[in-house]
PDB file of N, CA and C in Angstrom:
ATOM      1  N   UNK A   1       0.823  -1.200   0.000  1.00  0.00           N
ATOM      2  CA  UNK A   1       0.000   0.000   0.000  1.00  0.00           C
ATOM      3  C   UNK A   1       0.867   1.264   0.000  1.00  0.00           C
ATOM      4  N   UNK A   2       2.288   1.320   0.608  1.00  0.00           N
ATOM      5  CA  UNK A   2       3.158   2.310   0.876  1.00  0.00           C
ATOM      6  C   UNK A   2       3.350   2.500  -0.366  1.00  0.00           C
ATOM      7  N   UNK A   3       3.741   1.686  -1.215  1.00  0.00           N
ATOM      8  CA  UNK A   3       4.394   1.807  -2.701  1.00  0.00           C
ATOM      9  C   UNK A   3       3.525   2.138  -3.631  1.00  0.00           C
ATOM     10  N   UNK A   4       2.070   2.267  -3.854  1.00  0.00           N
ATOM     11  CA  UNK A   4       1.362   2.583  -4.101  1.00  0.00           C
ATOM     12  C   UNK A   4       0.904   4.542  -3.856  1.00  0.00           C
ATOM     13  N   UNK A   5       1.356   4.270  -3.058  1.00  0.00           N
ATOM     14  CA  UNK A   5       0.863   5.916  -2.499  1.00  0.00           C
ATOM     15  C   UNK A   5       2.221   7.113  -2.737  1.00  0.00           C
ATOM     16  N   UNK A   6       3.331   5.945  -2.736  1.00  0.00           N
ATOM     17  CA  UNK A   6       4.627   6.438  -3.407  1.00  0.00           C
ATOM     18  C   UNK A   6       4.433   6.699  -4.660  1.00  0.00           C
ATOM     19  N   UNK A   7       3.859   6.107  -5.151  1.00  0.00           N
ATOM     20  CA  UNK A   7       3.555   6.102  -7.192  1.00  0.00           C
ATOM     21  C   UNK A   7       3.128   7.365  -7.325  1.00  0.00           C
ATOM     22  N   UNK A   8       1.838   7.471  -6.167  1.00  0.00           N
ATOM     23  CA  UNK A   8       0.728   8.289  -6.992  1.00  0.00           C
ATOM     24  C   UNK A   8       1.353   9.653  -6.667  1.00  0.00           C
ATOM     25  N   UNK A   9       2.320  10.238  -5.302  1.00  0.00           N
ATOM     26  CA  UNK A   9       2.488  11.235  -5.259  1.00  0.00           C
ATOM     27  C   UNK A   9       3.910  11.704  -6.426  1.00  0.00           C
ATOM     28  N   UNK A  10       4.673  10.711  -6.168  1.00  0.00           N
ATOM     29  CA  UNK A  10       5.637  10.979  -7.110  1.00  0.00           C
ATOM     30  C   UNK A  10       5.148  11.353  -9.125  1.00  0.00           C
ATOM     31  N   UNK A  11       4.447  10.460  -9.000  1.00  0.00           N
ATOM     32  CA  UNK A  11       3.970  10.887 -10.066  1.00  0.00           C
ATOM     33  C   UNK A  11       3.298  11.920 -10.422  1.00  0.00           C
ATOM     34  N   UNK A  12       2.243  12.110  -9.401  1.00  0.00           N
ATOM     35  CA  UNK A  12       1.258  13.554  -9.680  1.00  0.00           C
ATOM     36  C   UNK A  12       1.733  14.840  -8.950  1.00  0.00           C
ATOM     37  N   UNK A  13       3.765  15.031  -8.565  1.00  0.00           N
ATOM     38  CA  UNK A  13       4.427  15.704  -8.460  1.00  0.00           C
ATOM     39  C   UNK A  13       4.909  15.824  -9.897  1.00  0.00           C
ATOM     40  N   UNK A  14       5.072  14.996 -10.676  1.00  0.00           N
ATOM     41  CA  UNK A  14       5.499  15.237 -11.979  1.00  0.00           C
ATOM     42  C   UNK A  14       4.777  16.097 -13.018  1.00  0.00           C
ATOM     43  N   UNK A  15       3.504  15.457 -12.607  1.00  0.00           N
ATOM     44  CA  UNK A  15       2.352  16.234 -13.752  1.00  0.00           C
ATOM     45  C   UNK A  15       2.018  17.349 -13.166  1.00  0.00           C
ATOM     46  N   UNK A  16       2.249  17.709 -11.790  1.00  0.00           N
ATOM     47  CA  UNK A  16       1.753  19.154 -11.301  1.00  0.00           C
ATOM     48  C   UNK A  16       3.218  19.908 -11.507  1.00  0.00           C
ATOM     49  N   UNK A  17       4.084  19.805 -11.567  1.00  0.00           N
ATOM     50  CA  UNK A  17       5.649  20.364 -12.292  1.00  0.00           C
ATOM     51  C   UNK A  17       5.255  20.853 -13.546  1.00  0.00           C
ATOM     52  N   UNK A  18       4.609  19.737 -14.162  1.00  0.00           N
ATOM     53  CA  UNK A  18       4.292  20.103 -15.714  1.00  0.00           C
ATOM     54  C   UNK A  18       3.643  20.849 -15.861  1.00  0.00           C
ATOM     55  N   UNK A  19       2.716  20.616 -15.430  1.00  0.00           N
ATOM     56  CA  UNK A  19       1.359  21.764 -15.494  1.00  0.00           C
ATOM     57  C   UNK A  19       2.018  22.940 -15.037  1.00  0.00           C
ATOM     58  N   UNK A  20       2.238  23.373 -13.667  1.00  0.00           N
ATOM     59  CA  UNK A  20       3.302  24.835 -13.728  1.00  0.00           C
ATOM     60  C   UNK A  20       3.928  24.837 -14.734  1.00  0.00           C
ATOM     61  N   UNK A  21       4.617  23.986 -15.284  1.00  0.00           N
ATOM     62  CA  UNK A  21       5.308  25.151 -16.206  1.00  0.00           C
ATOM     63  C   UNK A  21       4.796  25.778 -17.661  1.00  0.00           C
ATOM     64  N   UNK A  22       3.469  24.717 -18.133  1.00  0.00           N
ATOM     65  CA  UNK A  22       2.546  25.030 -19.063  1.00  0.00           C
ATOM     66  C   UNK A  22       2.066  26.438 -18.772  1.00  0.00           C
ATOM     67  N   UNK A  23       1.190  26.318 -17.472  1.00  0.00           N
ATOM     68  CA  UNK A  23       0.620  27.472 -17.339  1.00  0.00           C
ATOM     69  C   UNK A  23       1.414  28.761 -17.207  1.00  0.00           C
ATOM     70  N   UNK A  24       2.872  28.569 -16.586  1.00  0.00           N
ATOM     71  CA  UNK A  24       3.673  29.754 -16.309  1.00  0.00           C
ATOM     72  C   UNK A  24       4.538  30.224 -17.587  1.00  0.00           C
ATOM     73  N   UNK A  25       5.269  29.519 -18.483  1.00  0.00           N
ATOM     74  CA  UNK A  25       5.361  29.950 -20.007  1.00  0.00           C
ATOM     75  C   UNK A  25       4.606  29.659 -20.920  1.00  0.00           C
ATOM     76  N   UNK A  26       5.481  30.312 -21.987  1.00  0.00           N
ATOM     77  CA  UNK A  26       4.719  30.508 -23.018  1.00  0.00           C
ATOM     78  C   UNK A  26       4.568  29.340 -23.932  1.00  0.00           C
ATOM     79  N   UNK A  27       5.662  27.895 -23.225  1.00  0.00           N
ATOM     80  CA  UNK A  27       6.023  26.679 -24.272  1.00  0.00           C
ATOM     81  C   UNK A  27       5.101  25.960 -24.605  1.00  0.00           C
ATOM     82  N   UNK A  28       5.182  25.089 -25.564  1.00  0.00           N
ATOM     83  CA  UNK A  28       3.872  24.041 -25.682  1.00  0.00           C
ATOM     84  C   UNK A  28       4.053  22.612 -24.622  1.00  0.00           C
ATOM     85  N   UNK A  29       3.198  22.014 -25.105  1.00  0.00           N
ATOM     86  CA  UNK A  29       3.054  20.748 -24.623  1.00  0.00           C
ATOM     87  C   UNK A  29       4.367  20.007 -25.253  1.00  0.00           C
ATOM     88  N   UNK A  30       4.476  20.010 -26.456  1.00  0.00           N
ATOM     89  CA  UNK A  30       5.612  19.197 -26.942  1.00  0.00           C
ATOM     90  C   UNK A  30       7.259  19.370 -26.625  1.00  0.00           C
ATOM     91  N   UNK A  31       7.102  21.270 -26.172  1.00  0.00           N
ATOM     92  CA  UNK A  31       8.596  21.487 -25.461  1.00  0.00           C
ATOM     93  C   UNK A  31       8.303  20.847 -24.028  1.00  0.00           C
ATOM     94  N   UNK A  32       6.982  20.585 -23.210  1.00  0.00           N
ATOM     95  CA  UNK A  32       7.715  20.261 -21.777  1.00  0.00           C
ATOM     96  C   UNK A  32       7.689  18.588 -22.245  1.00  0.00           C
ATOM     97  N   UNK A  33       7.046  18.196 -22.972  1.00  0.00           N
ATOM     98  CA  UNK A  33       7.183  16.103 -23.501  1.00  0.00           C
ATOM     99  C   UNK A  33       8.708  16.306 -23.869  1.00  0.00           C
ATOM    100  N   UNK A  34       9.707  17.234 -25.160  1.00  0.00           N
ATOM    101  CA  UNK A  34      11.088  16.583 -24.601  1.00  0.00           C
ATOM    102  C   UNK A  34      11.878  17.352 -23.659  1.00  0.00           C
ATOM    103  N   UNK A  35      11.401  18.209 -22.923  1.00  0.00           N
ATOM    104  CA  UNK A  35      12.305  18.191 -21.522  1.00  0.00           C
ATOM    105  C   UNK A  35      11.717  17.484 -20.151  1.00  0.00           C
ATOM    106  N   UNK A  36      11.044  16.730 -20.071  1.00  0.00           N
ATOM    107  CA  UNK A  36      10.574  15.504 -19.666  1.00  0.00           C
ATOM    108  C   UNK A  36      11.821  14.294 -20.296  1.00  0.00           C
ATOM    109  N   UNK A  37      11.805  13.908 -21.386  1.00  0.00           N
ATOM    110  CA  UNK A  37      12.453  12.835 -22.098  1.00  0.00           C
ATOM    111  C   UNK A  37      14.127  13.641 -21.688  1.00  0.00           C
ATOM    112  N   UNK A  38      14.354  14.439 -21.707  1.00  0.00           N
ATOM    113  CA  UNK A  38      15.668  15.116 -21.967  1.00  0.00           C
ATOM    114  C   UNK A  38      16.222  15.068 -19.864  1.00  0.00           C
ATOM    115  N   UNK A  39      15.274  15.209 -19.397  1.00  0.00           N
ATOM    116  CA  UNK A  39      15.469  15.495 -17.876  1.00  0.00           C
ATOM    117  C   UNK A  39      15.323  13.589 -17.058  1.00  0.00           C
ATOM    118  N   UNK A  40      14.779  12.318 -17.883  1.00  0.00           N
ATOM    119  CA  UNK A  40      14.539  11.381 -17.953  1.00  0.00           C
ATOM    120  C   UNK A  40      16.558  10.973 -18.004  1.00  0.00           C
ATOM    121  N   UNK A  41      16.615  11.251 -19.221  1.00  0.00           N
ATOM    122  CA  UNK A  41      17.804  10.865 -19.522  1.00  0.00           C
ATOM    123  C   UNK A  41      19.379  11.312 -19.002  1.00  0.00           C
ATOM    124  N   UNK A  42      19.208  12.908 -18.456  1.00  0.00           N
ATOM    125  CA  UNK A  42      19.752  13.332 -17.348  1.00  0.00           C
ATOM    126  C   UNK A  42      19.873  12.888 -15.884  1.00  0.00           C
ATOM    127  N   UNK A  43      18.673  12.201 -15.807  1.00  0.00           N
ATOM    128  CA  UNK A  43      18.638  11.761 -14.087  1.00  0.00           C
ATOM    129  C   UNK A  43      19.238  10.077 -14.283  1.00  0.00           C
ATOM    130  N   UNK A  44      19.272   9.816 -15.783  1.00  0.00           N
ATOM    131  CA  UNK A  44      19.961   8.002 -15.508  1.00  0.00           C
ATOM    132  C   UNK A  44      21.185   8.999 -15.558  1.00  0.00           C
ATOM    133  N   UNK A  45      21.790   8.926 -16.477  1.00  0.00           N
ATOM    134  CA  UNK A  45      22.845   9.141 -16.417  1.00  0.00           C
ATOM    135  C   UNK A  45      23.612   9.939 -14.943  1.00  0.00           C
ATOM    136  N   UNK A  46      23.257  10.090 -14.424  1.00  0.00           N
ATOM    137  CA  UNK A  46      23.805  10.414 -13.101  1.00  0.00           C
ATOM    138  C   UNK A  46      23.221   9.708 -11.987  1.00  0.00           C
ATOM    139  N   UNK A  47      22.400   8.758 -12.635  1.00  0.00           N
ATOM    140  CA  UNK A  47      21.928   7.434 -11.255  1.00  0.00           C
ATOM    141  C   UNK A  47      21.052   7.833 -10.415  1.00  0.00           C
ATOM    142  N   UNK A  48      20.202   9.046 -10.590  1.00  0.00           N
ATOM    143  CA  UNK A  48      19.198   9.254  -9.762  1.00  0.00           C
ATOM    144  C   UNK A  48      18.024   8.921 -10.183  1.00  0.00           C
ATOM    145  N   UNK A  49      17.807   8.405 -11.357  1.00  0.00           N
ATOM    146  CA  UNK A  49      16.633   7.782 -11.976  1.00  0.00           C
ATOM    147  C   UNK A  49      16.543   6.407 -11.763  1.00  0.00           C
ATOM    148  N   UNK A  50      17.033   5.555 -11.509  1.00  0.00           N
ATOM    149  CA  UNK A  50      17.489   4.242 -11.021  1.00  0.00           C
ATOM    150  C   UNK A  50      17.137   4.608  -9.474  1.00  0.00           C
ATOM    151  N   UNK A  51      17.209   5.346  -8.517  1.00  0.00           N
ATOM    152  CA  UNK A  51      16.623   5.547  -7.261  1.00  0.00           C
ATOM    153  C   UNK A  51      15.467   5.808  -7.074  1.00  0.00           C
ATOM    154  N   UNK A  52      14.722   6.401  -8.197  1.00  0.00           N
ATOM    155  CA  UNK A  52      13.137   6.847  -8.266  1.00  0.00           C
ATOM    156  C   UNK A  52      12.721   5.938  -8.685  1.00  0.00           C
ATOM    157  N   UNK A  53      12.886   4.707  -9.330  1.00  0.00           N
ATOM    158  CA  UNK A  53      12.100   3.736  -9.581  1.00  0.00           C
ATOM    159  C   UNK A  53      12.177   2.577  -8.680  1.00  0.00           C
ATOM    160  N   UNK A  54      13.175   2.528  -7.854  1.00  0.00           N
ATOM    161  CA  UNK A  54      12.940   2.028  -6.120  1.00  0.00           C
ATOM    162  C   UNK A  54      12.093   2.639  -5.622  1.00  0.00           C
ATOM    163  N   UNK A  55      12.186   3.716  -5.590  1.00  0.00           N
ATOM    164  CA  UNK A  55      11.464   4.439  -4.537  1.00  0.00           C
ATOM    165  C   UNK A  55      10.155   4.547  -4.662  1.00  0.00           C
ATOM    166  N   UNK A  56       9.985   4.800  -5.957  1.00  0.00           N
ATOM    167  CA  UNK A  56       8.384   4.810  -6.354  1.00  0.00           C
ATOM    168  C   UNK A  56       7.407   4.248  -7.243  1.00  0.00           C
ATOM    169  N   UNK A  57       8.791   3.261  -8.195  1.00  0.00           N
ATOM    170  CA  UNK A  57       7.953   2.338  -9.006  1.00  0.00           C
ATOM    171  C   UNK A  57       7.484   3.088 -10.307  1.00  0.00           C
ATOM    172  N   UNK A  58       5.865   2.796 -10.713  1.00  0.00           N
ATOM    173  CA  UNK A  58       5.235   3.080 -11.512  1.00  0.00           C
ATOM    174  C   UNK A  58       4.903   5.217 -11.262  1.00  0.00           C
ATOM    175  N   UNK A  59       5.455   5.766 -10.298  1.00  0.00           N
ATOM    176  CA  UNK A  59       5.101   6.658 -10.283  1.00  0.00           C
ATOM    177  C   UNK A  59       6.414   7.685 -10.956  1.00  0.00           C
ATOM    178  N   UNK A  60       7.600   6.635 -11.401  1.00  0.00           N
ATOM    179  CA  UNK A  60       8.751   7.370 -12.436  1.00  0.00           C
ATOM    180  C   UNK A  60       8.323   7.036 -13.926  1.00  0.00           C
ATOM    181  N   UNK A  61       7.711   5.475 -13.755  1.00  0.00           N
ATOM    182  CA  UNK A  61       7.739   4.853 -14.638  1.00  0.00           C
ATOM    183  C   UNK A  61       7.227   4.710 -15.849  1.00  0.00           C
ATOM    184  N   UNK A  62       5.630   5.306 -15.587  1.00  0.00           N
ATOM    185  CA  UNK A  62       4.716   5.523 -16.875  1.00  0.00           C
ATOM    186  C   UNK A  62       4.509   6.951 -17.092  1.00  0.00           C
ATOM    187  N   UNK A  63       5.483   8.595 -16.600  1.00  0.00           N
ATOM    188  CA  UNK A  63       5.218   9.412 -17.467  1.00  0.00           C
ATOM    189  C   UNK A  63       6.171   9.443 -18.775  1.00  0.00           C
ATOM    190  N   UNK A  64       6.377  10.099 -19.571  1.00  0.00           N
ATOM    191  CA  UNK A  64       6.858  10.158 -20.672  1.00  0.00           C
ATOM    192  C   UNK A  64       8.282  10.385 -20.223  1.00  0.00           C
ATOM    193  N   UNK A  65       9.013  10.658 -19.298  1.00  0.00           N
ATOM    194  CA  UNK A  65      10.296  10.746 -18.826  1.00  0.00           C
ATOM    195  C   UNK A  65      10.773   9.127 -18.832  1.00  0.00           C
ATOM    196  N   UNK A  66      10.349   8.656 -18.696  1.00  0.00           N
ATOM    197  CA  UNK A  66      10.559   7.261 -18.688  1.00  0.00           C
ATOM    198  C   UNK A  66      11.133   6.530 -19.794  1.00  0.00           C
ATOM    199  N   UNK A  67      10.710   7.433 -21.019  1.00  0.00           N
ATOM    200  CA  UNK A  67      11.690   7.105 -21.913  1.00  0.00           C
ATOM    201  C   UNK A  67      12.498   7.487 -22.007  1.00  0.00           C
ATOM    202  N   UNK A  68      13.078   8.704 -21.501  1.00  0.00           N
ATOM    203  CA  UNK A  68      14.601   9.012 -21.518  1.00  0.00           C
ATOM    204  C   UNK A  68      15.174   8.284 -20.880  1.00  0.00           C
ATOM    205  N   UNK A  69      14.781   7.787 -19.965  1.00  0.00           N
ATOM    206  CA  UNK A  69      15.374   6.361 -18.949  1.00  0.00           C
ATOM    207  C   UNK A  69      15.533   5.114 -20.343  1.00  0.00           C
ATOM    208  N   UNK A  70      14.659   4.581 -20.348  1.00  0.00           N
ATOM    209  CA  UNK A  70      14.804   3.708 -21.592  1.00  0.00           C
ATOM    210  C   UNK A  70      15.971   3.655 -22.600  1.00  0.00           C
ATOM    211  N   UNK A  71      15.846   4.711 -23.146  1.00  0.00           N
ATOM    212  CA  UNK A  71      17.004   5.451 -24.308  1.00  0.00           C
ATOM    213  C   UNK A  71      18.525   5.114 -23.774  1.00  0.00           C
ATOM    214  N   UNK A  72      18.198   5.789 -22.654  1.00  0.00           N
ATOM    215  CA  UNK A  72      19.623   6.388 -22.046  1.00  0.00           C
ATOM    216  C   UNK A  72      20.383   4.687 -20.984  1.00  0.00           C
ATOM    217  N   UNK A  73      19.327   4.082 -21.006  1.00  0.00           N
ATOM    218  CA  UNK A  73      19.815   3.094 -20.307  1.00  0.00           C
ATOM    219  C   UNK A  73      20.677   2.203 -21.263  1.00  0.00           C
ATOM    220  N   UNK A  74      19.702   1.762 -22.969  1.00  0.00           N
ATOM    221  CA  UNK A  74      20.294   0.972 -23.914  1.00  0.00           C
ATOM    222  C   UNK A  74      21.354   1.752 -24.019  1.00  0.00           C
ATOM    223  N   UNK A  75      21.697   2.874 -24.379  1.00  0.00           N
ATOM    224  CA  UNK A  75      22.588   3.547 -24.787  1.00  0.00           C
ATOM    225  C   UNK A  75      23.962   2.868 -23.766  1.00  0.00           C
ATOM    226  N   UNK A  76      23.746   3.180 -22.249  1.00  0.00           N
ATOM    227  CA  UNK A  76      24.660   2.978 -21.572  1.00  0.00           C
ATOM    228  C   UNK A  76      24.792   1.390 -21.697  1.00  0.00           C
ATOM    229  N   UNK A  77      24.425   0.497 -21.629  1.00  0.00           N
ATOM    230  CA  UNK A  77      24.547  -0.992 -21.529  1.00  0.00           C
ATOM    231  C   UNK A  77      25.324  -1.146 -23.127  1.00  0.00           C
ATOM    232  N   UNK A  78      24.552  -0.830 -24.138  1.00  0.00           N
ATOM    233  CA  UNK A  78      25.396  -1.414 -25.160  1.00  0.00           C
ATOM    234  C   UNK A  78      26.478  -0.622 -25.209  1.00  0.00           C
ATOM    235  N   UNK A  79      26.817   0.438 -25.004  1.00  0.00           N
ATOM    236  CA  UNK A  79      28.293   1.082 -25.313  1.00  0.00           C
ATOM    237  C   UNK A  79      29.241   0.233 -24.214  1.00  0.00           C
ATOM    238  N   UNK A  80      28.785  -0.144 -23.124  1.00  0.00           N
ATOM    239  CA  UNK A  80      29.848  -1.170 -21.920  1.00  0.00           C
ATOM    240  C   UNK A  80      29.997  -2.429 -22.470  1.00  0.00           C
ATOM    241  N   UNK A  81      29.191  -2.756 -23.263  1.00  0.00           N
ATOM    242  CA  UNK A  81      29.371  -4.013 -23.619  1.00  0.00           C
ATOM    243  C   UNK A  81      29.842  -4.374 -25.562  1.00  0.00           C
ATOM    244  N   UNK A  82      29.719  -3.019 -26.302  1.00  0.00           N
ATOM    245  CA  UNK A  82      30.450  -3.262 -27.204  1.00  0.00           C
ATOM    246  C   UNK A  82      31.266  -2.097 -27.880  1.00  0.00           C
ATOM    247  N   UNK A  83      31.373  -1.107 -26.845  1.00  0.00           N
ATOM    248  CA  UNK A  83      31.874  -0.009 -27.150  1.00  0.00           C
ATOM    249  C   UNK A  83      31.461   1.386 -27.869  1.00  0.00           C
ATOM    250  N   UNK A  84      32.028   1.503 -28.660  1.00  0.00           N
ATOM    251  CA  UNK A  84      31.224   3.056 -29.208  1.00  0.00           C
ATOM    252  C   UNK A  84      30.345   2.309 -30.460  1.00  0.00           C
ATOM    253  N   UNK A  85      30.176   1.672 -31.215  1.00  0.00           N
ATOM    254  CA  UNK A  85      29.237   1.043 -31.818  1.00  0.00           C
ATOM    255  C   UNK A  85      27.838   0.940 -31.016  1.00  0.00           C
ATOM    256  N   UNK A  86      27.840   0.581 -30.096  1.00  0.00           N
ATOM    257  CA  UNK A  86      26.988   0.295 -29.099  1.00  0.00           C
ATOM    258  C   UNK A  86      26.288   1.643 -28.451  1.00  0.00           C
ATOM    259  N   UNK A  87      26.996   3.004 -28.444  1.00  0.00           N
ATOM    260  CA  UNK A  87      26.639   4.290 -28.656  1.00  0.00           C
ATOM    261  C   UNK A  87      25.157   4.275 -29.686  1.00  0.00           C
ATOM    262  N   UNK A  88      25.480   3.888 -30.757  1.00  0.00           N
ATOM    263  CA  UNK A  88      24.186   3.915 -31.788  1.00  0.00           C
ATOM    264  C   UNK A  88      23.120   2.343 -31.604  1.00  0.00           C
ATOM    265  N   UNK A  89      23.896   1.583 -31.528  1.00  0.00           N
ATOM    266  CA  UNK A  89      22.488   0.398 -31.757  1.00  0.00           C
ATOM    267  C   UNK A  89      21.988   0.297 -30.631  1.00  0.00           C
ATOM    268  N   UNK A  90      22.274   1.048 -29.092  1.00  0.00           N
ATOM    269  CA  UNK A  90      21.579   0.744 -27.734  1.00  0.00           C
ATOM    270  C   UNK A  90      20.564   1.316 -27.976  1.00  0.00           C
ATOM    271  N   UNK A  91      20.321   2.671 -28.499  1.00  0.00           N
ATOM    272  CA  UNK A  91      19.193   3.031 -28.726  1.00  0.00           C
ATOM    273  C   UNK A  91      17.876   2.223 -28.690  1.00  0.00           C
ATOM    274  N   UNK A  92      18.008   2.006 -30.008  1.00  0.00           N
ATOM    275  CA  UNK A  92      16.968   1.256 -30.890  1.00  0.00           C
ATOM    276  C   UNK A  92      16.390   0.269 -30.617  1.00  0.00           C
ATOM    277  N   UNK A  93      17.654  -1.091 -30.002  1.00  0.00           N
ATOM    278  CA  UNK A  93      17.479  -1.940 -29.682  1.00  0.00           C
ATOM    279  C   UNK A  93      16.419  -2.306 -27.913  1.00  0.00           C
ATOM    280  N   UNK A  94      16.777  -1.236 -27.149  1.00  0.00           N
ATOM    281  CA  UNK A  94      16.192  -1.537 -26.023  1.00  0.00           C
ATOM    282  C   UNK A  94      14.892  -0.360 -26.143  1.00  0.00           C
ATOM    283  N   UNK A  95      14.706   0.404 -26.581  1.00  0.00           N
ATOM    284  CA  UNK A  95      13.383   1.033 -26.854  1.00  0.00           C
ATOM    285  C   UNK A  95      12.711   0.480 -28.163  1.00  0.00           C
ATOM    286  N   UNK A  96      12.841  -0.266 -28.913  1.00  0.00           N
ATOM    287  CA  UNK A  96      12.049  -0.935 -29.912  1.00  0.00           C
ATOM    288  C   UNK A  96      10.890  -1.058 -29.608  1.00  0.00           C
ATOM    289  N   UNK A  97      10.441  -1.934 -28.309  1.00  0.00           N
ATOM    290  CA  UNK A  97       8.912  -2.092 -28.353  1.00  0.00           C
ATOM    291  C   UNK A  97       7.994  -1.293 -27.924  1.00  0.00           C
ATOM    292  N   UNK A  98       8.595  -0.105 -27.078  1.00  0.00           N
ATOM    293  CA  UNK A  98       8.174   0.978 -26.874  1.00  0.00           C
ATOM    294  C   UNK A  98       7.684   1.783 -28.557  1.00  0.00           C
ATOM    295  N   UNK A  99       8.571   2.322 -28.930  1.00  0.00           N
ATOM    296  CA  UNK A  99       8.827   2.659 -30.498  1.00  0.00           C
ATOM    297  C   UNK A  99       7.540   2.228 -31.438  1.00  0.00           C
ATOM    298  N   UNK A 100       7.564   0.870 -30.937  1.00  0.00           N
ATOM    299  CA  UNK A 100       7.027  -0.004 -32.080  1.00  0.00           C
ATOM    300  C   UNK A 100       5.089   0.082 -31.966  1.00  0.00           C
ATOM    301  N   UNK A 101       5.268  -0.353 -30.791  1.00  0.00           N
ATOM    302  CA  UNK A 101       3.819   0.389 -30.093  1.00  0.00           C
ATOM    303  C   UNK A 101       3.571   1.405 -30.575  1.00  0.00           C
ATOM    304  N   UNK A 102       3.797   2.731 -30.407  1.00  0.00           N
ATOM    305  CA  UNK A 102       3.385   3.628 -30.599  1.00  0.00           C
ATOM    306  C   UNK A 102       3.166   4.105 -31.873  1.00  0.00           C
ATOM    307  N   UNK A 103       4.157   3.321 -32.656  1.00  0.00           N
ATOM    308  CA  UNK A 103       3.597   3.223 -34.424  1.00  0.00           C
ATOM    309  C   UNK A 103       2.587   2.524 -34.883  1.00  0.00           C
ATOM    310  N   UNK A 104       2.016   1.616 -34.793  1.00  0.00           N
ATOM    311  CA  UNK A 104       0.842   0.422 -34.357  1.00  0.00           C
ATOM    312  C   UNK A 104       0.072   1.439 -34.090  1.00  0.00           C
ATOM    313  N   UNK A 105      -0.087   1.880 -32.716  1.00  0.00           N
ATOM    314  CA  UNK A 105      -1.471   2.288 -32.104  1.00  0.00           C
ATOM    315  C   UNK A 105      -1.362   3.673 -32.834  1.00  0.00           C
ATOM    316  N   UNK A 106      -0.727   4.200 -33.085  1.00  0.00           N
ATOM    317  CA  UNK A 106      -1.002   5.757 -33.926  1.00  0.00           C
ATOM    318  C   UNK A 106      -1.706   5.444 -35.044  1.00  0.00           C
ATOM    319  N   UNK A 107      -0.975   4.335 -35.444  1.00  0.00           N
ATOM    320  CA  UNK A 107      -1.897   3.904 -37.044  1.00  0.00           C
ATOM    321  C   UNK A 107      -3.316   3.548 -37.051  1.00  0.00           C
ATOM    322  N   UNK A 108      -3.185   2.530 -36.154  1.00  0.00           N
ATOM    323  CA  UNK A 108      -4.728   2.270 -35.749  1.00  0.00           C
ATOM    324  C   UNK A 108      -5.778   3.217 -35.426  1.00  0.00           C
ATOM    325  N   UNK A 109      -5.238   3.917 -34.293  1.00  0.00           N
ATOM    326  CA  UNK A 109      -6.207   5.183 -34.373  1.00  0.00           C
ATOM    327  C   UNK A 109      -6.501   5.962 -35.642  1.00  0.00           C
ATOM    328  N   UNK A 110      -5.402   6.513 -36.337  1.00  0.00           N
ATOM    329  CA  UNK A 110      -5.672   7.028 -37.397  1.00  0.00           C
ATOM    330  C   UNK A 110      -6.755   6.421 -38.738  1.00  0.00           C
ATOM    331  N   UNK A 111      -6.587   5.252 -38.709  1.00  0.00           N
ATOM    332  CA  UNK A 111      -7.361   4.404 -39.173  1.00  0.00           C
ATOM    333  C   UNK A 111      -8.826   4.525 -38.751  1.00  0.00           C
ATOM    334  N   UNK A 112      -8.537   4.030 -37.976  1.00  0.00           N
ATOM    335  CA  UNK A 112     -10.825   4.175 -37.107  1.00  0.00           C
ATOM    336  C   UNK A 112     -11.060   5.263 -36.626  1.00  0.00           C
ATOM    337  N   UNK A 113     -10.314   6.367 -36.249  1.00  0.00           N
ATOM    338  CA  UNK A 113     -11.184   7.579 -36.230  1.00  0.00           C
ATOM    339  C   UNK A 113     -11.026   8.646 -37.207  1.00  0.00           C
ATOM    340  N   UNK A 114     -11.709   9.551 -37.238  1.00  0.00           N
ATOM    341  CA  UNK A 114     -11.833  10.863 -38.004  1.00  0.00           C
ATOM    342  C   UNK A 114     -11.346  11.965 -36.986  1.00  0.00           C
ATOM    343  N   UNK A 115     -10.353  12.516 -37.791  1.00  0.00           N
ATOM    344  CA  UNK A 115     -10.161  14.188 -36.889  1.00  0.00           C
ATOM    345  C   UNK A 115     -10.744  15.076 -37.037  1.00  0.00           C
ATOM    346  N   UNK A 116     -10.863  15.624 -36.237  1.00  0.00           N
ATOM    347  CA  UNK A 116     -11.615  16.947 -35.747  1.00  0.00           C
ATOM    348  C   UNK A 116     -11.321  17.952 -36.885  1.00  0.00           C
ATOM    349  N   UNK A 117     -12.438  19.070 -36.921  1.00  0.00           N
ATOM    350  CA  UNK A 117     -12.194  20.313 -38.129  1.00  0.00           C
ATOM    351  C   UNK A 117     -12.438  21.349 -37.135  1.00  0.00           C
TER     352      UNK A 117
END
């Protein structure tokens, strides 16, 4: 139940971050989605993102920062394990099904619904 209640605040500390900063500049939605992804990939790389998902689980885990975790994790594993080659194919390789999803279900939607005028 603790870990649960860890999720929800950690998380809906994230989206109320966001929301300030929507409402307080002038940026869109899509500049705070990649400084989300960009601030994701900042906190692995210095190992504090790997502590928030102890700590709170699903409440690091399913906003869109989470893929900078993703990214940044293949990135780091394949470059240790095959060097700077591994710089480029960690990417791809450990966010694929993420990736892949979201091409699928974009299509699909696009498919069965109609957009708005």
């Amino acid at each position: 139940m603790l870990m649960i209640l860890k999720a929800f605040l950690v998380g809906g500390l994230i989206c109320a971050l966001g929301q300030v900063f929507l409402d307080n500049t002038k940026y869109t939605p899509a500049h705070l989605l990649v400084t989300l992804v960009v601030l994701g990939c900042i906190f692995t790389a210095f190992g504090v993102y790997d502590w928030l998902l102890d700590f709170s689980g699903a409440g690091v885990g399913v906003p869109v920062s989470n893929f900078g975790y993703i990214l940044t994790k293949g990135v780091l594993l394949e470059a240790k394990r095959d060097g700077l080659i591994g710089l480029f194919k960690g990417v791809l390789e450990v966010a694929s099904a993420g990736i892949s999803a979201s091409v699928i279900f974009g299509f699909l939607v696009a498919v069965f619904f109609k957009p708005r005028k």
